[in-house]
C-alpha atoms as a PDB file:
ATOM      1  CA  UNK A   1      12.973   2.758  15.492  1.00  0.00           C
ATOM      2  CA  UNK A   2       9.756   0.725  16.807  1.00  0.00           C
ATOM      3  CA  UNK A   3       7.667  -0.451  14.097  1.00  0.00           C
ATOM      4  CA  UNK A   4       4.791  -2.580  13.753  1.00  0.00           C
ATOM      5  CA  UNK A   5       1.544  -4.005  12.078  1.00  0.00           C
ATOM      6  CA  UNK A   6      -1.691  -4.719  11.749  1.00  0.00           C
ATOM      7  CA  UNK A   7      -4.675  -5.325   9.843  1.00  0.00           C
ATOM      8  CA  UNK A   8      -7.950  -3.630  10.053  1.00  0.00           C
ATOM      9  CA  UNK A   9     -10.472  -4.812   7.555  1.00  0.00           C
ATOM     10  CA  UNK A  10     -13.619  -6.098   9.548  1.00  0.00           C
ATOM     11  CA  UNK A  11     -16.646  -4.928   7.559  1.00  0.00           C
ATOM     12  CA  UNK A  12     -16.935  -1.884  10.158  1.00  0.00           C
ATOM     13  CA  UNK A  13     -13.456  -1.030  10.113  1.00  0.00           C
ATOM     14  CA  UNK A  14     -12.229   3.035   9.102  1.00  0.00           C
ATOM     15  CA  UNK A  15     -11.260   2.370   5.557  1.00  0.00           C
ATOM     16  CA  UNK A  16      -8.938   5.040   3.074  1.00  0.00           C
ATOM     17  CA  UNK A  17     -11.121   7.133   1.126  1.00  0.00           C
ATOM     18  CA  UNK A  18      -8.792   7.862  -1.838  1.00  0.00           C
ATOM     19  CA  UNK A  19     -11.593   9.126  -3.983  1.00  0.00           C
ATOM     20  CA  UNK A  20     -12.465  11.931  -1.637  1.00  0.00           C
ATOM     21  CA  UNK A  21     -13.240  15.285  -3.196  1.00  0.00           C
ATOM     22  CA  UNK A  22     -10.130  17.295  -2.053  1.00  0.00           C
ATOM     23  CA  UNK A  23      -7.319  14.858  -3.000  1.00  0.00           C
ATOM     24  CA  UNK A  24      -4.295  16.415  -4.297  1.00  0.00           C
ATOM     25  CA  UNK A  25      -2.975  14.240  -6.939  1.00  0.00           C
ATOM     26  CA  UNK A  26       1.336  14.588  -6.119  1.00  0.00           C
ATOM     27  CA  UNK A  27       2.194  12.373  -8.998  1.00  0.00           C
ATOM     28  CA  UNK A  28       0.563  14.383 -11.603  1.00  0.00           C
ATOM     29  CA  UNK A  29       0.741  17.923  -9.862  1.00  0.00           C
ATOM     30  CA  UNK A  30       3.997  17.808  -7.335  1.00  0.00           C
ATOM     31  CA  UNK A  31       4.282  21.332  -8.046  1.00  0.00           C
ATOM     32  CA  UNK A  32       0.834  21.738  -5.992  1.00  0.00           C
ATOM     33  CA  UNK A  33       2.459  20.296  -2.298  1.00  0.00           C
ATOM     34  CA  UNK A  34       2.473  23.298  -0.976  1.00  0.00           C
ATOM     35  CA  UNK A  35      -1.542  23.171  -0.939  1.00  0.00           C
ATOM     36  CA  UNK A  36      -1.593  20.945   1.067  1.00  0.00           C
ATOM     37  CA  UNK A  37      -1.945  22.119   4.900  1.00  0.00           C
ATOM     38  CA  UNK A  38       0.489  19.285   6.300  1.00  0.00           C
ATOM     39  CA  UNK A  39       2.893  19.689   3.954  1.00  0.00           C
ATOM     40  CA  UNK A  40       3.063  23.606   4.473  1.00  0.00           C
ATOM     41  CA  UNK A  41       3.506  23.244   8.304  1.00  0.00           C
ATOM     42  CA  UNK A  42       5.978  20.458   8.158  1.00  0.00           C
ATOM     43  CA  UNK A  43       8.943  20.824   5.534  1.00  0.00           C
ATOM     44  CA  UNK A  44       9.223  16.908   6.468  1.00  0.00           C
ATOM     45  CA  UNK A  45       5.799  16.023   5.908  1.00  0.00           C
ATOM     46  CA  UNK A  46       6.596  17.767   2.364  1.00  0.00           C
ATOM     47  CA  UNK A  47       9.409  16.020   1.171  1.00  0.00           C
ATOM     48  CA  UNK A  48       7.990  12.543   2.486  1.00  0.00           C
ATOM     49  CA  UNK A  49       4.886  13.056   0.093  1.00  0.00           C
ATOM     50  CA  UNK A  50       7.011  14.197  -2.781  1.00  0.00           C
ATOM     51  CA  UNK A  51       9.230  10.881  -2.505  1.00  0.00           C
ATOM     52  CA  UNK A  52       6.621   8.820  -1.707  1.00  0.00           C
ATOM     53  CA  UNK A  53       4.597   9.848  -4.977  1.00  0.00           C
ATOM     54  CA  UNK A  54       7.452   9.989  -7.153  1.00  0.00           C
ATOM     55  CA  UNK A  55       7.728   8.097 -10.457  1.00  0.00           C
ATOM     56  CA  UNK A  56      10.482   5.459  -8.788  1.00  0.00           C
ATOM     57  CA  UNK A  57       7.990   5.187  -5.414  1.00  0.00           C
ATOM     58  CA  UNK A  58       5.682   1.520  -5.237  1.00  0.00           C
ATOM     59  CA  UNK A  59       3.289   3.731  -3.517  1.00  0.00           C
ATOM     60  CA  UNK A  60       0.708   7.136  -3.909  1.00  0.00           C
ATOM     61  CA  UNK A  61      -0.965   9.154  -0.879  1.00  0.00           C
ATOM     62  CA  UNK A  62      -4.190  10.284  -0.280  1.00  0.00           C
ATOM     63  CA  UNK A  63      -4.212  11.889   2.367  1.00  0.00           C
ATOM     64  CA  UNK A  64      -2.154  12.850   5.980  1.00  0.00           C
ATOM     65  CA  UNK A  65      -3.025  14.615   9.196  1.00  0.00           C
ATOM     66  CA  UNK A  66      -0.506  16.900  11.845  1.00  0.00           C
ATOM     67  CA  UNK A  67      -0.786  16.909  15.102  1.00  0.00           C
ATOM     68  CA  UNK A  68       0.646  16.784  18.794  1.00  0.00           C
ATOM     69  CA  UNK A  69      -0.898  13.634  20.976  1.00  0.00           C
ATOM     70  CA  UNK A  70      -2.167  14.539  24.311  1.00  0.00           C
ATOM     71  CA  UNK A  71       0.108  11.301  25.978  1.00  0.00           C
ATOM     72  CA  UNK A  72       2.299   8.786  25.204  1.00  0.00           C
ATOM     73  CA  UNK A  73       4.175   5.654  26.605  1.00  0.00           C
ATOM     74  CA  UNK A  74       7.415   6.340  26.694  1.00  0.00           C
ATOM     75  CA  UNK A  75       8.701   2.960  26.677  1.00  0.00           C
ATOM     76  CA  UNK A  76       6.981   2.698  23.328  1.00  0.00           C
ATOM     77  CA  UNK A  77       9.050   5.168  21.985  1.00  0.00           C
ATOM     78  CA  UNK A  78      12.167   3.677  23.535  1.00  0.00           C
ATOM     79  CA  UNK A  79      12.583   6.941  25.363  1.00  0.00           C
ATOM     80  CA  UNK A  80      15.088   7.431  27.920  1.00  0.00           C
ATOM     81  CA  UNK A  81      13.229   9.196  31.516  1.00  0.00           C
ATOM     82  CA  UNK A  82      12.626  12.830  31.008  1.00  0.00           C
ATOM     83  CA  UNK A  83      12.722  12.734  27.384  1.00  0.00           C
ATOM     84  CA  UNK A  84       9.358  12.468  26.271  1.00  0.00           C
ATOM     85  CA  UNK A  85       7.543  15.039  27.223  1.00  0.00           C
ATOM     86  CA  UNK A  86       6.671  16.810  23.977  1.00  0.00           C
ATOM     87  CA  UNK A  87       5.273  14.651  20.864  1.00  0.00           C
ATOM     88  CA  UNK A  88       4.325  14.911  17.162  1.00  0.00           C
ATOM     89  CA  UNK A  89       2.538  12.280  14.961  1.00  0.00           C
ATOM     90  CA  UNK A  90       1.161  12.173  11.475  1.00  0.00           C
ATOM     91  CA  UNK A  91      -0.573   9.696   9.411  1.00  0.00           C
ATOM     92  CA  UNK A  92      -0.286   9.090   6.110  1.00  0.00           C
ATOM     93  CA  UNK A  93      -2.487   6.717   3.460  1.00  0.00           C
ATOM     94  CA  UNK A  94      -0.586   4.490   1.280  1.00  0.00           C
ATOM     95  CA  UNK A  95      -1.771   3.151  -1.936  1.00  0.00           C
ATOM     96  CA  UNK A  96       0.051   1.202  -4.197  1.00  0.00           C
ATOM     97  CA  UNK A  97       1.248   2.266  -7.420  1.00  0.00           C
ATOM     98  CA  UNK A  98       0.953  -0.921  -9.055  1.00  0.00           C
ATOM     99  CA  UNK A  99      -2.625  -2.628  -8.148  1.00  0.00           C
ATOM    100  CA  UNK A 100      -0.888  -5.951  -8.164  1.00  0.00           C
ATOM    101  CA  UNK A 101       1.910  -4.811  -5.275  1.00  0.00           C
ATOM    102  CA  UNK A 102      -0.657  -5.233  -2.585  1.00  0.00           C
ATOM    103  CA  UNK A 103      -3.693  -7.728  -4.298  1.00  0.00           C
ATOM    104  CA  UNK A 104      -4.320 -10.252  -1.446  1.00  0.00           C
ATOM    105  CA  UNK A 105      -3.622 -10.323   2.060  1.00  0.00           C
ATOM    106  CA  UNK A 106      -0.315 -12.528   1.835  1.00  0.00           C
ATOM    107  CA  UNK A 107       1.225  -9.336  -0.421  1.00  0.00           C
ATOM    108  CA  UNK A 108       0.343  -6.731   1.912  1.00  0.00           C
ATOM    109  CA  UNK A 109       1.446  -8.486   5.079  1.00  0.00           C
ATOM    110  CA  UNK A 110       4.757  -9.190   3.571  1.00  0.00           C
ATOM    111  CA  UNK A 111       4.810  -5.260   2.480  1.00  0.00           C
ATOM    112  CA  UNK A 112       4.550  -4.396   6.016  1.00  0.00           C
ATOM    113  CA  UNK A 113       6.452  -6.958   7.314  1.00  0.00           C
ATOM    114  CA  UNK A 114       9.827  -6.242   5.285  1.00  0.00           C
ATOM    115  CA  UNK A 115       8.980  -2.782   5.754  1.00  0.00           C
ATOM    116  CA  UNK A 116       9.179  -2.561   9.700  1.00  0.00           C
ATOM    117  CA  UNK A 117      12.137  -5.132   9.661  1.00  0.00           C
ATOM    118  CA  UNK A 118      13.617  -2.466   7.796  1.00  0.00           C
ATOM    119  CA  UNK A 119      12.685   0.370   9.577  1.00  0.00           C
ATOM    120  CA  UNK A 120      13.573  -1.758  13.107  1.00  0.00           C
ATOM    121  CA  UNK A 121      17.117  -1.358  12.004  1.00  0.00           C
ATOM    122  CA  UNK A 122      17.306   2.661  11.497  1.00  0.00           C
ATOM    123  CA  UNK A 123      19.333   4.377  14.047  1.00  0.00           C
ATOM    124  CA  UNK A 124      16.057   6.790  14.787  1.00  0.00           C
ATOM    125  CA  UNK A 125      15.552   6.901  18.089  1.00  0.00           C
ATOM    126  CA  UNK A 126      12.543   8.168  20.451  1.00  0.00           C
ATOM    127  CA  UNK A 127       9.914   7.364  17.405  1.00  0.00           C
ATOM    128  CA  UNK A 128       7.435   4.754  16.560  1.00  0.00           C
ATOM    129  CA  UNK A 129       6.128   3.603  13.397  1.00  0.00           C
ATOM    130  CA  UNK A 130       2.650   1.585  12.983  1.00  0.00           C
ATOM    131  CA  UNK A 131       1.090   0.315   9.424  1.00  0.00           C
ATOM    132  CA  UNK A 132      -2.424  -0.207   9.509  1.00  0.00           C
ATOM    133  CA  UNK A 133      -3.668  -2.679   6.898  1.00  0.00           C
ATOM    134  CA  UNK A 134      -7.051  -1.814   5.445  1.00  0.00           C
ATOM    135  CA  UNK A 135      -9.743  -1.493   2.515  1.00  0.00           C
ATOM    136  CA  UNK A 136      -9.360   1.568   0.331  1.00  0.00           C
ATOM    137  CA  UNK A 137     -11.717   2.811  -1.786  1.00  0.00           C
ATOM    138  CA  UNK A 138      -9.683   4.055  -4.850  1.00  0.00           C
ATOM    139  CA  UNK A 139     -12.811   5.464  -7.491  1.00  0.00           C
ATOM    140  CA  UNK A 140     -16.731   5.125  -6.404  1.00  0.00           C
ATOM    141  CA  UNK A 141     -17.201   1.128  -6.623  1.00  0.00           C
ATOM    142  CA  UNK A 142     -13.089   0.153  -6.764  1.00  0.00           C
ATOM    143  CA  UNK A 143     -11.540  -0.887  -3.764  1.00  0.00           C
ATOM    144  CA  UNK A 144      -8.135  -2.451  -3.232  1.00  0.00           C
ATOM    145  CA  UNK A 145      -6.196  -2.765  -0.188  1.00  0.00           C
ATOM    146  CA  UNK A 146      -3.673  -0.002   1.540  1.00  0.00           C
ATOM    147  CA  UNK A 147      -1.876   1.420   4.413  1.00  0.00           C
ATOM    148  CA  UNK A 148      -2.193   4.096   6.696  1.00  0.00           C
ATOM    149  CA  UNK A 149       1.495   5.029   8.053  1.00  0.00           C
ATOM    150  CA  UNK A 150       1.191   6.228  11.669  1.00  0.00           C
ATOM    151  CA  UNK A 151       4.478   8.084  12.667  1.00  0.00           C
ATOM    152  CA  UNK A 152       5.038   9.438  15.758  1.00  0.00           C
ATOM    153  CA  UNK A 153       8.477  10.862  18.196  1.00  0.00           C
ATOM    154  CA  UNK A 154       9.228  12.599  21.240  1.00  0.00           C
ATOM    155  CA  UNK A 155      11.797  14.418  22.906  1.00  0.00           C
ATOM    156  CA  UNK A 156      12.352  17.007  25.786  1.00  0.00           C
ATOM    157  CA  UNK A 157      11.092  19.393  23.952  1.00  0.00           C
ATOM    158  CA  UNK A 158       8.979  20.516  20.954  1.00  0.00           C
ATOM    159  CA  UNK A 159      11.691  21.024  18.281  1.00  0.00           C
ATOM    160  CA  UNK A 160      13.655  17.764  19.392  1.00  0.00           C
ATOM    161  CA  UNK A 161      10.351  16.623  18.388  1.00  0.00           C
ATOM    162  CA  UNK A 162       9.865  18.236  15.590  1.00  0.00           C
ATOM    163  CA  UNK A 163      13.172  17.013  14.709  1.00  0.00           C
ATOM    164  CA  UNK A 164      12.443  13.584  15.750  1.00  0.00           C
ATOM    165  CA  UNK A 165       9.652  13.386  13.528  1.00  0.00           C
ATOM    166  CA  UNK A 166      11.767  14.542  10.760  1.00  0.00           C
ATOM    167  CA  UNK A 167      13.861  12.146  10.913  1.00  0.00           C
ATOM    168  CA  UNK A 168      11.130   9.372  11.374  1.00  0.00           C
ATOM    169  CA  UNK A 169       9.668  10.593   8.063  1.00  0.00           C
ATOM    170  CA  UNK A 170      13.166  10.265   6.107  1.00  0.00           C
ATOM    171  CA  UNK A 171      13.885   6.896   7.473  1.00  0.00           C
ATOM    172  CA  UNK A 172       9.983   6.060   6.588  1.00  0.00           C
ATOM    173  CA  UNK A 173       9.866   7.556   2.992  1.00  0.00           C
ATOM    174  CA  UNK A 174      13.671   6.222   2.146  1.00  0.00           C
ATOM    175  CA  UNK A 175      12.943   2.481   3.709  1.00  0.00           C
ATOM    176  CA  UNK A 176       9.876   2.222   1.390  1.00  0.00           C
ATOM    177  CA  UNK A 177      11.401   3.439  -1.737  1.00  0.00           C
ATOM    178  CA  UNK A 178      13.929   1.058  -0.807  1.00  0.00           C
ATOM    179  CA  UNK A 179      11.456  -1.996  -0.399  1.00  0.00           C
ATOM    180  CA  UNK A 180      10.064  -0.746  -3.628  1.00  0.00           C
ATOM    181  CA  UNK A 181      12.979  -0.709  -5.529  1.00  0.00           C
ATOM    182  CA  UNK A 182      13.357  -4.575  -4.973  1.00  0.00           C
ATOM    183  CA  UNK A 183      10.150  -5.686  -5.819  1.00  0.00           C
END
């Protein structure tokens, strides 16, 4: 898989707005995925979330977005010729679970670090990862620092891509419930 990092945190950077009106708390009300329109087009998008806010994840979402990119690079996706021509990508906010996993800039950076070393070793192919580093407002007043999870794949066709993206979203969600575990 091809993974990488950045951060974004300028003053006028897009920041995570946790606290925004129609969040769908998963680790108090799992039982309420399906309300959520990602999540009910994409059985993968689903289970991601409900791993990702489970009791043993380091991290909570806020929010996630579905959708087919107009283009892509195919060598960015380490796709062979011909192989690329349909997409998917999602996003998805990241917030820690325990304020302290991601308090300064060193922590976070390290997060993202371990986590695309991690994910650089999956045997996913024709996908792409990128971890955005930014502010997040948590509650009016209360920000911390999170991530917004860009996934992406391609393939020949749309279900290969579909699939792709699956499979992106497994290694994704298992790789940071892995990293969690250790810290």
């Amino acid at each position: 898989m091809e993974a990488d990092w950045e951060f974004e945190i300028a003053p006028d950077a897009p920041v995570i707005d946790a606290a925004w009106p129609g969040l769908i708390d998963l680790r108090r009300a799992p039982h309420r995925i399906s309300d959520i329109p990602e999540a009910a087009q994409s059985p993968a998008i689903a289970a991601a979330l409900l791993r990702l806010n489970s009791p043993e994840s380091p991290v909570w979402t806020s929010k996630c977005d579905l959708w087919q990119p107009e283009s892509l690079d195919p060598d960015e996706f380490d796709s062979p010729p011909g192989e690329s021509t349909a997409a998917l990508a999602c996003y998805i906010d990241l917030l820690p679970a325990n304020q302290h996993l991601w308090s300064t800039l060193d922590l976070i950076a390290a997060f993202c670090l371990d986590l695309c070393t991690h994910l650089r070793a999956q045997p996913v192919r024709q996908c792409r990862l990128d971890l955005v580093a930014r502010t997040a407002f948590v509650a009016p007043g209360e920000s911390t620092l999170g991530i917004t999870a860009y996934l992406a794949a391609c393939a020949a066709t749309p279900p290969a891509a579909s699939q792709n993206l699956s499979a992106t979203l497994a290694a994704f969600s298992d790789s940071v419930l892995a990293l969690g575990s250790r810290l």
